[in-house]
C-alpha atoms as a PDB file:
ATOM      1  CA  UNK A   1       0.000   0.000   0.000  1.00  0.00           C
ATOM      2  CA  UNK A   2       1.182   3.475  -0.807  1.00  0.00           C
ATOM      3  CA  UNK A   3       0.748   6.385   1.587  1.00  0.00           C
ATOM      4  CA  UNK A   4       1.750   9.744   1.277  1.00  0.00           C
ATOM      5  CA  UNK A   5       1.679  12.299   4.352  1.00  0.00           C
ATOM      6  CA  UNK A   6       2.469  15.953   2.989  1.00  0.00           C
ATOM      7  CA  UNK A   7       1.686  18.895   5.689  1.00  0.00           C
ATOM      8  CA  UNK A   8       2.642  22.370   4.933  1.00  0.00           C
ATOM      9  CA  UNK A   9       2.612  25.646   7.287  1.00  0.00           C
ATOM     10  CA  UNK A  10      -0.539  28.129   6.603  1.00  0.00           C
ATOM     11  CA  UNK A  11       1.316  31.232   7.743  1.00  0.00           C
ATOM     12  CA  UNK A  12      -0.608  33.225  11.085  1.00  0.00           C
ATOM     13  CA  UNK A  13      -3.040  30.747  11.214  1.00  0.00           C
ATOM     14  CA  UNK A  14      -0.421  27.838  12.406  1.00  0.00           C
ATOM     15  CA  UNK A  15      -2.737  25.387  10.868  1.00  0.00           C
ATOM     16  CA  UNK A  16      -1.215  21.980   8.975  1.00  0.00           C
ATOM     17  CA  UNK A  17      -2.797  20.484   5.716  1.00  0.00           C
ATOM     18  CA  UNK A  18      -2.248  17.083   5.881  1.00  0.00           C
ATOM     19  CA  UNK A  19      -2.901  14.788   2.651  1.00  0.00           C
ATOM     20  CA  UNK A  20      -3.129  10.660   2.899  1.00  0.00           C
ATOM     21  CA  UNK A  21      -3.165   8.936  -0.245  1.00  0.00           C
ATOM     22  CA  UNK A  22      -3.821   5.031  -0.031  1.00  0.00           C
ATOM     23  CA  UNK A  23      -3.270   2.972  -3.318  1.00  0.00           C
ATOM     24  CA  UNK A  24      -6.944   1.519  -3.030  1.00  0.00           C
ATOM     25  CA  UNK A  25      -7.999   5.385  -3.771  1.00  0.00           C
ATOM     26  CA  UNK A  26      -6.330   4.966  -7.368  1.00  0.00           C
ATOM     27  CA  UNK A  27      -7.020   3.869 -10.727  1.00  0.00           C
ATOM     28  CA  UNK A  28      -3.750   3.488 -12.408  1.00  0.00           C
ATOM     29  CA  UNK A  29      -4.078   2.877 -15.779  1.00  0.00           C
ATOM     30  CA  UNK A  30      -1.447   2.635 -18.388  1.00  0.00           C
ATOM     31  CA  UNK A  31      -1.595   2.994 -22.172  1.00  0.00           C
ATOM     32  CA  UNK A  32       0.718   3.567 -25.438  1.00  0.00           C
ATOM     33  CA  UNK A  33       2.444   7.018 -25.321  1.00  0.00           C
ATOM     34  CA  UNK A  34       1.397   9.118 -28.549  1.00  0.00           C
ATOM     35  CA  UNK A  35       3.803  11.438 -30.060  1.00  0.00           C
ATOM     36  CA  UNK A  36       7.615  11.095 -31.698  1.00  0.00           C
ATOM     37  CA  UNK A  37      10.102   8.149 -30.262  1.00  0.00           C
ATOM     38  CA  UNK A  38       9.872   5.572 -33.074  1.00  0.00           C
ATOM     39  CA  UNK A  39       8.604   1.623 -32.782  1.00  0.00           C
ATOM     40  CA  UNK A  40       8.894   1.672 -28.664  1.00  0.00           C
ATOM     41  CA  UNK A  41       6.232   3.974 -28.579  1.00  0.00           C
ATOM     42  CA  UNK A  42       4.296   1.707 -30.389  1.00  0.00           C
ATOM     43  CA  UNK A  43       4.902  -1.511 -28.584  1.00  0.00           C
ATOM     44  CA  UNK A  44       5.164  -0.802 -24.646  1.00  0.00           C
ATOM     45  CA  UNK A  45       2.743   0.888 -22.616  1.00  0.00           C
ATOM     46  CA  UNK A  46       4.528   3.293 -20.929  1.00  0.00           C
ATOM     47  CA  UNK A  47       2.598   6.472 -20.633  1.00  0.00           C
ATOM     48  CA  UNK A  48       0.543   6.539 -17.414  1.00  0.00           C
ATOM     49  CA  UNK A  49      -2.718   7.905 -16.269  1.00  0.00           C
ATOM     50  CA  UNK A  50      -3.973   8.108 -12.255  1.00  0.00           C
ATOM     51  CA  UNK A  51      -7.192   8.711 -10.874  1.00  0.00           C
ATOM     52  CA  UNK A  52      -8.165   9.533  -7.780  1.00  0.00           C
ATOM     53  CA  UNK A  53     -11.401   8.268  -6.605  1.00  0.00           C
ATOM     54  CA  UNK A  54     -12.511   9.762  -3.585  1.00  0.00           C
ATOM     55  CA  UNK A  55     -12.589  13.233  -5.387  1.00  0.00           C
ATOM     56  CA  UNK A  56     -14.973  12.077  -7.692  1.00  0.00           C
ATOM     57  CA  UNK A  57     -18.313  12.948  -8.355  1.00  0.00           C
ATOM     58  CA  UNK A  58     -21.116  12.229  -6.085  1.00  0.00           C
ATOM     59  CA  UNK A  59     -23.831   9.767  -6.428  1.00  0.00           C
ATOM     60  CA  UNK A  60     -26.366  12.679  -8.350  1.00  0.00           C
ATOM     61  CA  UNK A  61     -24.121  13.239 -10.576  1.00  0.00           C
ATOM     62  CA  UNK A  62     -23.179  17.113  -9.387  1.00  0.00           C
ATOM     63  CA  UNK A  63     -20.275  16.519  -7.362  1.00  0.00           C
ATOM     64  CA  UNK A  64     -16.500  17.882  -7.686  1.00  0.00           C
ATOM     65  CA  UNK A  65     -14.872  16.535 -10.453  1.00  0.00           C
ATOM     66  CA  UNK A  66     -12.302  13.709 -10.418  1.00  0.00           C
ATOM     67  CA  UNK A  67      -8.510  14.813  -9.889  1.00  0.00           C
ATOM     68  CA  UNK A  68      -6.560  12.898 -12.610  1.00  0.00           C
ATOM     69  CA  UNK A  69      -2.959  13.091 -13.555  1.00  0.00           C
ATOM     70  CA  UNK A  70      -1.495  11.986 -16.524  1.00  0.00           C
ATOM     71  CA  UNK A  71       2.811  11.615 -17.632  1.00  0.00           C
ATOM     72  CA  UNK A  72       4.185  10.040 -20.719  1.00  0.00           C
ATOM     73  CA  UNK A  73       7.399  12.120 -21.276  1.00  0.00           C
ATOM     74  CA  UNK A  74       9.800   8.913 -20.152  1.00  0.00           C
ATOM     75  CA  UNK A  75      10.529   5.410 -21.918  1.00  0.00           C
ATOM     76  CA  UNK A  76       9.807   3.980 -18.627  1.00  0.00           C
ATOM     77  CA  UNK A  77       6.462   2.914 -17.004  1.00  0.00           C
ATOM     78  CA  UNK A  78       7.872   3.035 -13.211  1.00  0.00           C
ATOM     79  CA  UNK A  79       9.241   6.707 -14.098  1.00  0.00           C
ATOM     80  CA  UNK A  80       6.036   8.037 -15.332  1.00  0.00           C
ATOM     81  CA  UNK A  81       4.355   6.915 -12.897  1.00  0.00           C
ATOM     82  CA  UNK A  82       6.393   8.621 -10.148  1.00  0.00           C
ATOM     83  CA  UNK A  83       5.822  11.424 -12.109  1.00  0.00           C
ATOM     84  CA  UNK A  84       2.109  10.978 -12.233  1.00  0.00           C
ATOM     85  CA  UNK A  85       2.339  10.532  -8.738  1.00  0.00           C
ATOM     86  CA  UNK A  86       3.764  14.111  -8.074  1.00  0.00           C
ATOM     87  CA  UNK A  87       1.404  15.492 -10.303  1.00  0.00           C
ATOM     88  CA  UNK A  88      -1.550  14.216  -8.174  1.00  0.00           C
ATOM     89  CA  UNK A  89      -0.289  14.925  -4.697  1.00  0.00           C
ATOM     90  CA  UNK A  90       0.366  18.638  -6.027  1.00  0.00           C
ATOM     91  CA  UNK A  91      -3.306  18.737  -7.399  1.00  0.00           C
ATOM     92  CA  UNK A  92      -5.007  17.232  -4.040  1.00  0.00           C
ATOM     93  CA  UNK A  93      -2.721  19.702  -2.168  1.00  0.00           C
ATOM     94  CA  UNK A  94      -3.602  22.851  -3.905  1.00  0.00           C
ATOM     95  CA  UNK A  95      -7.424  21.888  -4.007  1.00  0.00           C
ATOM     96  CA  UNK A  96      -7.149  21.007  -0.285  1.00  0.00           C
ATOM     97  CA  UNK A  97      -5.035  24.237   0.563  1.00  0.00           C
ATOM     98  CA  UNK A  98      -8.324  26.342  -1.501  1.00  0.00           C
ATOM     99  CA  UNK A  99     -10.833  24.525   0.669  1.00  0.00           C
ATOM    100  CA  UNK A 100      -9.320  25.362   3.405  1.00  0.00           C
ATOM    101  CA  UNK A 101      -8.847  29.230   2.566  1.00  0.00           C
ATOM    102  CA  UNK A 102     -12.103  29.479   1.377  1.00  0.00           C
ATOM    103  CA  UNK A 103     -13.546  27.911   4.689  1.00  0.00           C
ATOM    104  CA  UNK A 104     -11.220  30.547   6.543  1.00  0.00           C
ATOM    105  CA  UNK A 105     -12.370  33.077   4.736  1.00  0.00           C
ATOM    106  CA  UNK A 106     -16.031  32.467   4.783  1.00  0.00           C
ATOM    107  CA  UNK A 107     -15.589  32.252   8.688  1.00  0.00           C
ATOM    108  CA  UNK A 108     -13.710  35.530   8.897  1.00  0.00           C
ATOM    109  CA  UNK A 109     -16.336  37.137   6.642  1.00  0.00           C
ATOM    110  CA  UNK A 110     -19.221  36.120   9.003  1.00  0.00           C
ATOM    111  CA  UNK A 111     -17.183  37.595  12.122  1.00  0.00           C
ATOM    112  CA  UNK A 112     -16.767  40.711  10.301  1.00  0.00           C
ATOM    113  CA  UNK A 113     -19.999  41.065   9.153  1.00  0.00           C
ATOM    114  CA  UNK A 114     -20.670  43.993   7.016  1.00  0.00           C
ATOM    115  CA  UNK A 115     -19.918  46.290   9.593  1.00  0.00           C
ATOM    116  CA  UNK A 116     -23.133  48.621   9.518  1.00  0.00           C
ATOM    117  CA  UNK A 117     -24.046  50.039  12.591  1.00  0.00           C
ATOM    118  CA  UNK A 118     -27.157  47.295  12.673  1.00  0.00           C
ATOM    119  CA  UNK A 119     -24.544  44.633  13.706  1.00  0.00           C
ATOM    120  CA  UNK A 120     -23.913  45.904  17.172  1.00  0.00           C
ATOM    121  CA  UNK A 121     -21.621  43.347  19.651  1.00  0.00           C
ATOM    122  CA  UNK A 122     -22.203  45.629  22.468  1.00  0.00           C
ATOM    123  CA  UNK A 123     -24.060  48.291  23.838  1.00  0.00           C
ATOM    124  CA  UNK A 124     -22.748  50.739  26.656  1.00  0.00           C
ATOM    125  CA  UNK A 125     -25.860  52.986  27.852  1.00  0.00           C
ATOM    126  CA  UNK A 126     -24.233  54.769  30.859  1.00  0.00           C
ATOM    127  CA  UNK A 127     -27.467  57.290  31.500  1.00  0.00           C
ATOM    128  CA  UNK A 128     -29.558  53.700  32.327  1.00  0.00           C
ATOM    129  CA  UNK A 129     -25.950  52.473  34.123  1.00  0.00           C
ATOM    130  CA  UNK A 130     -26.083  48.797  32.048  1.00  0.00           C
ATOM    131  CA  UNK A 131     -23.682  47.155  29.373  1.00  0.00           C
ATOM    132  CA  UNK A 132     -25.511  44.755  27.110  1.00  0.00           C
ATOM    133  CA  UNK A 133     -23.764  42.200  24.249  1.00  0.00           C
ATOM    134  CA  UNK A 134     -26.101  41.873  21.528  1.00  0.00           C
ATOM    135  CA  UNK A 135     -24.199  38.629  20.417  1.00  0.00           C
ATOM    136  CA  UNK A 136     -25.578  36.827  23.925  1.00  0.00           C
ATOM    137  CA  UNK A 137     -27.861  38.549  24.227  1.00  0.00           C
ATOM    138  CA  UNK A 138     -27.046  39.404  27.970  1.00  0.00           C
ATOM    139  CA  UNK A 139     -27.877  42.570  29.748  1.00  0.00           C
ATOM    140  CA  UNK A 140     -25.792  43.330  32.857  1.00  0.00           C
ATOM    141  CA  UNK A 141     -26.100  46.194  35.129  1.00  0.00           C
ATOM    142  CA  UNK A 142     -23.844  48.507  37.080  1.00  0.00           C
ATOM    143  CA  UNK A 143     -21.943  49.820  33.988  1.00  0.00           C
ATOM    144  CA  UNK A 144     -19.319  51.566  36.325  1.00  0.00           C
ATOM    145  CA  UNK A 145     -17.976  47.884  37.396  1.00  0.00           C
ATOM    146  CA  UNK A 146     -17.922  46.377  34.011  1.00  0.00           C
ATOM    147  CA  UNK A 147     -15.639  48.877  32.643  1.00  0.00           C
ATOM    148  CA  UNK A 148     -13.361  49.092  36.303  1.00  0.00           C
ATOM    149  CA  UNK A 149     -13.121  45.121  35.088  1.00  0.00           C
ATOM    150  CA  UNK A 150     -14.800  44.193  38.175  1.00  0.00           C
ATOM    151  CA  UNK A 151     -16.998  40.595  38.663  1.00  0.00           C
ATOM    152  CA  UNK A 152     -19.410  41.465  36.091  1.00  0.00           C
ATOM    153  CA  UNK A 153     -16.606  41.942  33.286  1.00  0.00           C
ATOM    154  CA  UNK A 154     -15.466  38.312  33.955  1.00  0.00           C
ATOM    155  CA  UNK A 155     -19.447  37.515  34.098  1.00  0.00           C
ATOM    156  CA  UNK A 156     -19.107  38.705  30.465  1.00  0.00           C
ATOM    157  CA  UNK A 157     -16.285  36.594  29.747  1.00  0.00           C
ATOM    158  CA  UNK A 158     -17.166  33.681  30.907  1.00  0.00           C
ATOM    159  CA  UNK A 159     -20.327  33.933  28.910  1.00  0.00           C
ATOM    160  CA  UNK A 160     -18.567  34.983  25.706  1.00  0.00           C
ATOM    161  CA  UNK A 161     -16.427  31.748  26.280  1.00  0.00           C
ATOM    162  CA  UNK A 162     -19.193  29.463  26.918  1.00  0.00           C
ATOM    163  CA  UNK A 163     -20.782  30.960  23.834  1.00  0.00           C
ATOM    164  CA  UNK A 164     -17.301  30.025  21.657  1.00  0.00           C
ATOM    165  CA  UNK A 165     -17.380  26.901  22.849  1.00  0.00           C
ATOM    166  CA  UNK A 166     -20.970  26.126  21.365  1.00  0.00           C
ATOM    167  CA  UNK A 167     -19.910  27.818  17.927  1.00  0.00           C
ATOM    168  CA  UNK A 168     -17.060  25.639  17.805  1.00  0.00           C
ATOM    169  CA  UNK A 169     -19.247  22.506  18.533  1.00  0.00           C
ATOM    170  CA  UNK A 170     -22.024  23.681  15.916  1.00  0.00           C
ATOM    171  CA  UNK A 171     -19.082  24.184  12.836  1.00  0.00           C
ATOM    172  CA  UNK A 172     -18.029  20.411  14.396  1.00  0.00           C
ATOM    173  CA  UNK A 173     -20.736  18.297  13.649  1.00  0.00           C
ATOM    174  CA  UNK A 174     -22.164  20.822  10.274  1.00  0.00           C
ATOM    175  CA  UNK A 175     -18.288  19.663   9.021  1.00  0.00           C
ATOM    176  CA  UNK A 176     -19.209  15.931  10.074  1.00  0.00           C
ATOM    177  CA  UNK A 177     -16.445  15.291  12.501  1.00  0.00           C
ATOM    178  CA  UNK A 178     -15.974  13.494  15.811  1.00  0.00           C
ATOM    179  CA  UNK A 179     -16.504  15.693  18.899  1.00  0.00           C
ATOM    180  CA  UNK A 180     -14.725  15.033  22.042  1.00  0.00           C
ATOM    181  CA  UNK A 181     -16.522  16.381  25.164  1.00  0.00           C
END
């Protein structure tokens, strides 16, 4: 079985892409090279084509389409298909690496908001002496403490944290992975 483990650094973010390939995932097929070299090309099949079938599409019919790599520029079979090889890690990588800044950004986009003054976090309304987070939805009073960074501050934060926590859950099982309590 052939595995292949490649992990690269996503700047800031400190996150790590990694990328398993087993050999039951692939269809190797080989065929006759086309092109100039003469009577070889004509009697070995050396050119090379992989596919990899997890990335196919799905059972409708509208899914992502297959990632397929294809080498014939060597005599050899094993050498095009080391080649080949290449080819496809460097394909799953970059369309793993896109996912994964287009998840980022989508995320970052929906923390940001559009930034009109509709999407309030948090409201200080000193004349009625209370601080309230429209993200919690929680109302405390005694404004003067909450900005001292008394009790009620940490009140805040432990709510905000709480309220993280349950995000992080949600994006958990919507992305279909195991959650650890």
């Amino acid at each position: 079985m052939e595995r292949s483990d490649w992990s690269a650094d996503l700047g800031a973010a400190q996150r790590l892409i990694c990328l398993t390939i087993n050999s039951k995932d692939l269809r190797i097929e080989t065929t006759r090279a086309s092109g100039a070299g003469g009577q070889h090309v004509n009697t070995t099949d050396s050119a090379v084509r992989i596919v990899h079938l997890p990335t196919g599409p799905s059972s409708s019919g509208h899914g992502v389409r297959r990632v397929v790599a294809e080498c014939q520029q060597e005599r050899s079979q094993i050498k095009n298909k080391e080649k080949a090889m290449k080819a496809l890690r460097a394909k799953l990588y970059s369309r793993k690496l896109e996912e994964e800044t287009s998840r980022r950004y989508n995320q970052r986009k929906v923390q940001i908001g559009t930034r009109g003054r509709s999407e309030k976090i948090r409201t200080y309304n000193l004349s009625q002496d209370r601080v309230t987070d429209h993200r919690l939805g929680l109302t405390l009073h005694d404004a003067r403490s909450f900005l001292l960074g008394e009790e009620l501050l940490e009140h805040m934060n432990a709510a905000l944290h709480e309220f993280s926590h349950q995000e992080a859950l949600e994006e958990l099982l919507e992305r279909g992975l195991p959650v650890e309590l």
